[in-house]
Each structure stands twice: as C-alpha cells, then as structure tokens.
Protein backbone atom coordinates (compact mmCIF):
# COMPACT_ATOMS: atom_id res chain seq x y z
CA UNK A 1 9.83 -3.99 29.96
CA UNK A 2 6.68 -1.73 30.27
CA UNK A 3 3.50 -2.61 29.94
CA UNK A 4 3.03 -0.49 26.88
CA UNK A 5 5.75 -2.22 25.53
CA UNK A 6 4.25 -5.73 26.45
CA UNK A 7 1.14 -4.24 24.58
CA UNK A 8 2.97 -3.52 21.45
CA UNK A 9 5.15 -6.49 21.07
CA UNK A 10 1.56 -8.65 21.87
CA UNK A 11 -0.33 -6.51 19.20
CA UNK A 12 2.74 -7.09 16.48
CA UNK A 13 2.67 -10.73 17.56
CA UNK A 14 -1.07 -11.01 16.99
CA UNK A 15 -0.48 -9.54 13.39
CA UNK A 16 2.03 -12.07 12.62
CA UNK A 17 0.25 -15.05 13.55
CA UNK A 18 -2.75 -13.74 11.88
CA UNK A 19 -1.15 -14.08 8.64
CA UNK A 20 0.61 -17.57 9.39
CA UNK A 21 -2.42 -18.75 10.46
CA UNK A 22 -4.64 -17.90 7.76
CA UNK A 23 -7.14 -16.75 10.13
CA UNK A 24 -7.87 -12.98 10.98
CA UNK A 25 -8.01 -11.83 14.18
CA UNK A 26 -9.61 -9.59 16.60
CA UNK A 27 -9.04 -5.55 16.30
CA UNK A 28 -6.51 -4.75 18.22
CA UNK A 29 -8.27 -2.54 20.94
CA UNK A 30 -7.37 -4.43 23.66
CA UNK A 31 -3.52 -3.45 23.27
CA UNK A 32 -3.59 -0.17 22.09
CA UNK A 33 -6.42 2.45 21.76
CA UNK A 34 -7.88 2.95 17.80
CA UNK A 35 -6.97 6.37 17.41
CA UNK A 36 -3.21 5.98 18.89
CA UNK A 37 -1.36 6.13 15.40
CA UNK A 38 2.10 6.50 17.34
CA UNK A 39 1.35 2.92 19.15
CA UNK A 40 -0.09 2.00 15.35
CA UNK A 41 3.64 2.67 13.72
CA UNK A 42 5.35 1.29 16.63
CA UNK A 43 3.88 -2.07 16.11
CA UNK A 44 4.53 -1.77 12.56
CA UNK A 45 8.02 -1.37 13.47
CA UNK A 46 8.29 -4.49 15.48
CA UNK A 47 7.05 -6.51 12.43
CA UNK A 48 9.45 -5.04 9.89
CA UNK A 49 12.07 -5.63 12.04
CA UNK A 50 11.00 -9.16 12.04
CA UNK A 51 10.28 -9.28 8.28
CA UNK A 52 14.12 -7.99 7.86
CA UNK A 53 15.51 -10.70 10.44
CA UNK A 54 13.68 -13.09 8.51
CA UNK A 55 15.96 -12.07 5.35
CA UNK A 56 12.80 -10.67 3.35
CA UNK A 57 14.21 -7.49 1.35
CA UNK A 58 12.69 -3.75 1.79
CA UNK A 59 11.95 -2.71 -1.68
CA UNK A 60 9.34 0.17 -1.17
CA UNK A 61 6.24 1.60 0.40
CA UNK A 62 2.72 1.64 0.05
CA UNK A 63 0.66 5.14 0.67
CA UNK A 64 -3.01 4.06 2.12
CA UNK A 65 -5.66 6.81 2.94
CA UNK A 66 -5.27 9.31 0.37
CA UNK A 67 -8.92 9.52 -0.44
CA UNK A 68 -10.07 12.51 1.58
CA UNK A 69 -13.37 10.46 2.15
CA UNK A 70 -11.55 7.40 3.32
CA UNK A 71 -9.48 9.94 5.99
CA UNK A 72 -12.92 11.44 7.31
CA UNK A 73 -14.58 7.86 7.92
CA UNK A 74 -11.36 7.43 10.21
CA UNK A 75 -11.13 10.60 11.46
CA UNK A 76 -7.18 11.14 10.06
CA UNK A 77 -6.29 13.91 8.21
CA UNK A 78 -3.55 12.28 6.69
CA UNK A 79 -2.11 9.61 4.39
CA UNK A 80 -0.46 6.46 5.83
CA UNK A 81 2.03 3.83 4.98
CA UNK A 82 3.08 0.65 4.48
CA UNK A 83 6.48 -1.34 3.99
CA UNK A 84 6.92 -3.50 0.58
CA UNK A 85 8.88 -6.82 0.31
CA UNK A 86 10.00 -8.46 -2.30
CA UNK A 87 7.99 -10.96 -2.09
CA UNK A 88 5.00 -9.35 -2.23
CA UNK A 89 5.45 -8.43 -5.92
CA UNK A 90 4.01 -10.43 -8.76
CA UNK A 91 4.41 -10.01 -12.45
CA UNK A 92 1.71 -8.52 -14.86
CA UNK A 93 -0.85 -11.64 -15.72
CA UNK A 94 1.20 -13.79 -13.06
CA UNK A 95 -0.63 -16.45 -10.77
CA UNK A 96 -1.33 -14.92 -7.73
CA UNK A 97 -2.31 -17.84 -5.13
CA UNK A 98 -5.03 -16.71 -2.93
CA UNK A 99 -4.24 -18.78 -0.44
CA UNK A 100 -1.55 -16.06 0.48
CA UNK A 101 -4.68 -13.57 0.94
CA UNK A 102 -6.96 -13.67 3.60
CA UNK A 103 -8.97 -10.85 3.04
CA UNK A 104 -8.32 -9.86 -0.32
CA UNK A 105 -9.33 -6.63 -2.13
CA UNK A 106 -7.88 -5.07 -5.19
CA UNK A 107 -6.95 -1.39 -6.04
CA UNK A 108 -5.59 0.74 -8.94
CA UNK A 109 -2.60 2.97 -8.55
CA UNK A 110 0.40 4.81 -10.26
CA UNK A 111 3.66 3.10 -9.01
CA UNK A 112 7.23 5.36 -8.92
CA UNK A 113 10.08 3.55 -9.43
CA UNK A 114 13.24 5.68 -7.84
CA UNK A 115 16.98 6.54 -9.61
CA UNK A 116 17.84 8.74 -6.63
CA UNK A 117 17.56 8.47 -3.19
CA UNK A 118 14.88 10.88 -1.10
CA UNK A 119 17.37 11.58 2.17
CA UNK A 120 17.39 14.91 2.53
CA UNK A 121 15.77 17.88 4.86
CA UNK A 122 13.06 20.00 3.25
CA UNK A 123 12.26 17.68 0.62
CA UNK A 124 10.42 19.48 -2.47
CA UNK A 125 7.84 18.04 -5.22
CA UNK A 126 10.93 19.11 -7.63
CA UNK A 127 13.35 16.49 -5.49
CA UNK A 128 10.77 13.78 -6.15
CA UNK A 129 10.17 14.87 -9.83
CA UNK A 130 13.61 14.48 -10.40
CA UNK A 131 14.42 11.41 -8.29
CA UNK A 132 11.25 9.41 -10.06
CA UNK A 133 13.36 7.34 -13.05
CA UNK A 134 9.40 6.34 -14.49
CA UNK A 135 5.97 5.00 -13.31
CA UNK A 136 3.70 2.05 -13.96
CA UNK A 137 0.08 0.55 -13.66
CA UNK A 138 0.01 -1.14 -10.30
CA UNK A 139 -2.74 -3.33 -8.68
CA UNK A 140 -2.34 -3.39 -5.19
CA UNK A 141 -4.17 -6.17 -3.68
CA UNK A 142 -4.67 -4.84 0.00
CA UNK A 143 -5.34 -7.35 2.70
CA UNK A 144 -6.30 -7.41 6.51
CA UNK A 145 -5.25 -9.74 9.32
CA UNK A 146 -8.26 -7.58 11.43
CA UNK A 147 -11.34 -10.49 10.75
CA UNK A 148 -13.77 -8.50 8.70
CA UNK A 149 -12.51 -5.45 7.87
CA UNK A 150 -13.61 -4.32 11.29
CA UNK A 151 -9.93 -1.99 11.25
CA UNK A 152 -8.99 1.52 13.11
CA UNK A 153 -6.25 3.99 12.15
CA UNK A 154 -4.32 2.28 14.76
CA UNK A 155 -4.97 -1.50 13.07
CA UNK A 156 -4.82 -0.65 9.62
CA UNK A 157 -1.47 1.62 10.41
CA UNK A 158 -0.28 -1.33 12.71
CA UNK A 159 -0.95 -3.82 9.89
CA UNK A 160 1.09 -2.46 7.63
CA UNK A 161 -1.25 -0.18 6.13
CA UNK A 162 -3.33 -3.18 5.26
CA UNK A 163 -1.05 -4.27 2.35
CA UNK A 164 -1.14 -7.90 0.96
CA UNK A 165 0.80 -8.22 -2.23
CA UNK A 166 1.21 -6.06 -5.37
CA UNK A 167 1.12 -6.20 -9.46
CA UNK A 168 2.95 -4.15 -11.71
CA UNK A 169 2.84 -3.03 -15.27
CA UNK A 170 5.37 -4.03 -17.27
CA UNK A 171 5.62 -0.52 -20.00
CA UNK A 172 7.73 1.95 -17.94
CA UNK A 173 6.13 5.66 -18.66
CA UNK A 174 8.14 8.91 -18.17
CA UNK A 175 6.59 11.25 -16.28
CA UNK A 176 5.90 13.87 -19.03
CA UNK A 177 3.97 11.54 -21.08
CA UNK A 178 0.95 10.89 -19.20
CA UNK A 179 -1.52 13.65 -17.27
CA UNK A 180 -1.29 12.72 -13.34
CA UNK A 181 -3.87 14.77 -12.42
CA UNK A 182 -6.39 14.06 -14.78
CA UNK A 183 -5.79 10.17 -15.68
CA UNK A 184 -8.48 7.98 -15.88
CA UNK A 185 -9.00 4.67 -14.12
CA UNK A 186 -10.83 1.71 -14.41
CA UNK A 187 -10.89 -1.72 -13.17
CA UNK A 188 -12.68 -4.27 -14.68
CA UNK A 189 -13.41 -8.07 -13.76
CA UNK A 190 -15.23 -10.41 -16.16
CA UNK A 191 -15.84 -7.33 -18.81
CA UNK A 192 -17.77 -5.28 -15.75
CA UNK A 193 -16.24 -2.11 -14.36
CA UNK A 194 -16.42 -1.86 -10.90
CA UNK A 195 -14.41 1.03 -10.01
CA UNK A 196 -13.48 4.20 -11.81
CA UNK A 197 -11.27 7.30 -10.70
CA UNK A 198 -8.69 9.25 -11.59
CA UNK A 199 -5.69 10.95 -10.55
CA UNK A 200 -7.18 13.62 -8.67
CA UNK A 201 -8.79 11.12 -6.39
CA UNK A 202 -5.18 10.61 -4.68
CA UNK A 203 -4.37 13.78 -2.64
CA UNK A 204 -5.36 15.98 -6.03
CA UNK A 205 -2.11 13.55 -7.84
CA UNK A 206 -0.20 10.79 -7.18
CA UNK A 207 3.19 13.08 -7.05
CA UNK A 208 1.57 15.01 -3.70
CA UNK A 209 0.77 11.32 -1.76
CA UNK A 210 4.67 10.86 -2.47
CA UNK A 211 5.69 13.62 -1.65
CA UNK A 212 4.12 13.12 1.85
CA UNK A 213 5.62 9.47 2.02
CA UNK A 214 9.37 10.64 0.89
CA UNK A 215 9.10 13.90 3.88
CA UNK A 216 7.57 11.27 6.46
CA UNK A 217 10.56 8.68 5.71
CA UNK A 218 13.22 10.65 6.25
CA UNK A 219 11.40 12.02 9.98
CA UNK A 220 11.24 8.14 10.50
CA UNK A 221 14.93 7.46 9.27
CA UNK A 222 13.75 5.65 6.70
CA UNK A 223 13.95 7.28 3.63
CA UNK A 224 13.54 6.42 0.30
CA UNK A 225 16.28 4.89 -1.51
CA UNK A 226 17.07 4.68 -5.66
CA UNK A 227 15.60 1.92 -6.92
CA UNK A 228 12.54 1.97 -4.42
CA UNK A 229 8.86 1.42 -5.87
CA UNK A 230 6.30 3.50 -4.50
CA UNK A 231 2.67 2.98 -5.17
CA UNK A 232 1.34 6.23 -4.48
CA UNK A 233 -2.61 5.42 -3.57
CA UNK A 234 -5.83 4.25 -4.97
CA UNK A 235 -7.22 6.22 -7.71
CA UNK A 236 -10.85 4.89 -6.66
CA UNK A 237 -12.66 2.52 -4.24
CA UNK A 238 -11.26 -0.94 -3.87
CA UNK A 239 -13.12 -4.08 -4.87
CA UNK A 240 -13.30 -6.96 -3.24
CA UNK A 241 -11.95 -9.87 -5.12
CA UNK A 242 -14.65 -12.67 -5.05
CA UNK A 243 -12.52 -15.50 -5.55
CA UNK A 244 -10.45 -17.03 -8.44
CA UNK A 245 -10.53 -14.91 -11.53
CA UNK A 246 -8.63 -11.56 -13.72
CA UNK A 247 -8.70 -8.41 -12.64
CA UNK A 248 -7.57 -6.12 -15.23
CA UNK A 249 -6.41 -2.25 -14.28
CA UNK A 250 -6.44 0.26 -17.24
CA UNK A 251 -5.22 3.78 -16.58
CA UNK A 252 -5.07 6.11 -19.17
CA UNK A 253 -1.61 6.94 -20.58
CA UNK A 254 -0.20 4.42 -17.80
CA UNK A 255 -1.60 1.12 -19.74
CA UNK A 256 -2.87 -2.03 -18.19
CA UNK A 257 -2.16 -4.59 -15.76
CA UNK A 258 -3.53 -8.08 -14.36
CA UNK A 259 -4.09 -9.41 -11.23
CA UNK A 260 -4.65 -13.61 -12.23
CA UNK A 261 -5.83 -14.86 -8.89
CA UNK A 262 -5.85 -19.14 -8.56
CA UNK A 263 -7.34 -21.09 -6.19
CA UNK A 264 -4.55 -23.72 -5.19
C-alpha cells in the first residue's frame, strides 16, 4: 500500500465517520492537497464503493458548481458531481429528520429523470434530449461533513459533492413544455424569498450541466443508466436551513416542491 493510498483510504474514512458521528470534521488538507481534484474523486470512490457494499442502491447524480461565480471562488472551471442513493430521496411535503443533516442548506434545481441509458462515445445535447423521459422541481438539501463549511475543490469533490438528501416534485413535465433557459426560481421559507434565479444561472441551462455529467460518466465508467435522476444544479444561491420548518421551491413551468424539515 502507498502512502497516497493510506492518505485516501484515511480521508474517505474521515468522511464516513463524519456523518455517523454527527459531528463534522476537519478539511481534509492533511491527506490530500485542496486543489488535487483527482485525489478528491478517488476518495469519493472509496466511499461509494462502501455505500454499494453496504447494499444502498445508485439511483443518480448530483451536478455541484455550475454557477460560474461559485467555480471562480474555487478556482475550477468546471462542474462537479455527486452519487445519489436511494435513500437520500424524500417525497414532496415529506418529513425530513434533521437529525440526518449536519450542516444543512437547501437549493432549487430541475431534476431529469432517464428512459435511456447515456453509454456511449461522443455524447451530444440531442442524446440527452432524447434519453430525458421528463423533469421535476427538486430541492436538494446539500450538506458537509467539513465543520463549517470551511471546504476545497478537493473536500467538497471528496464529499460527494457536498450532497445530503434530496426532494422531488411530484408533476412530471416534458421537456417542451417549460423554457429551461429562461425559468424562474424562487424559494421561499415562512412567506420570505430568499433566493431567486433562473435557468440560465446553471451553465446558461440545466440540459448543458447534464450534458457535462452524462460525457464525464462514461470517461469514469459510470454512465448514466434509464431510469437515473439527475438534478442538474442550483438555479441560485443556497440557503441555509435554520432549523425545523417548510421550505417551498417554485419554478416556473416546473411547479413546486417542499422540503418539511422536523426536529426529532
């Protein structure tokens, strides 16, 4: 075993405990350097291949970073990505507990749900038009096991592209009936808005950020499979959830969705 190696598996292990724990942990800096996004992925890798051993089920990705902002505070000039398990989903207005959460913050996206695989070479923006079966609100409630937010490229990549857990609509939309470029987003908590965007905020539309994720998974050997769920990026800044409470996501042409977070 190499010391790299040693350095990876310890980062990954880190990560994991983090989350059993409860209790975030330091950046990772001390096992891998913060702009190494190879050594980032790699320890990613060791904790899906955990997840999977563990007999949690792959059922999409996550796309972080595709505010062009967001990239230049980290000095990336390129989306990232995250695994999702099923049991990271919840249902539109469902509980979600936050003692699952450690570092909760909420964000509003268009989700894909695939009827065709992504697998092959040269992958266009018509492939994932026509692989897309319809999309839906989603509230992705990003998370960090990195105490206070304090993350890297290489710790937010290594963490799973800071993911937590995930709520979707429940109105599938067809593609053709809503604007992806130009729809308009809002989240609201309490009756306040406290983040707008819109479609153009993602990588100039949601279809572009997926198109990255669907070339970069088949490079990884991991490509996107029918019945997959994408959520394609934020459409504006996240918002940090404050504690128990509804978050409500409205996108226009999409509809709405809640995030119901409890205190248990």
């Amino acid at each position: 075993m190499t010391v790299e190696t040693e350095e990876i598996e310890c980062a990954a292990a880190q990560l994991r405990s983090a989350q059993a724990s409860g209790t975030p942990c330091a950046p990772l800096r001390d096992y891998v350097a913060a702009d190494d996004i190879d050594a980032g992925y790699a320890i990613q890798d060791l904790n899906t291949e955990h997840a999977l051993a563990q007999g949690r089920r792959l059922v999409g990705r996550k796309i972080g970073l595709t505010s062009r902002a967001v990239q230049g505070q980290l000095g990336v000039s390129q989306p990232d990505f995250g695994m999702l398990f099923e049991d990271m989903a919840y249902a539109d207005g469902e509980e979600v507990p936050l003692s699952r959460l450690l570092q909760p913050k909420v964000e509003g996206e268009v989700a894909f749900v695939l009827n065709k695989d992504l697998a092959g070479e040269a992958l266009t923006l018509a492939d994932v038009i026509g692989a897309i079966d319809y999309a839906l609100p989603a509230l992705e409630i990003v998370d960090s096991r990195i105490a206070d937010w304090k993350i890297s490229i290489a710790d937010t990549v290594a963490d799973n592209a800071s993911s937590g857990l995930y709520v979707l609509g429940s109105r599938p939309v067809r593609l053709g009936d809503f604007d992806h470029r130009l729809c308009g987003m809002v989240i609201e908590h309490q009756g306040e808005p406290l983040s707008t965007g819109a479609g153009l905020a993602c990588l100039g539309n949601p279809l572009n950020a997926t198109l990255w994720l669907a070339r970069e998974m088949v490079r990884r050997d991991r490509p996107l499979q029918e019945g997959d769920t994408v959520l394609s990026g934020a459409l504006g800044p996240m918002v940090t959830v404050s504690g128990p409470g509804v978050y409500e996501l409205r996108i226009s042409g999409l509809g709405t969705v809640q995030a119901r977070f409890t205190q248990d």
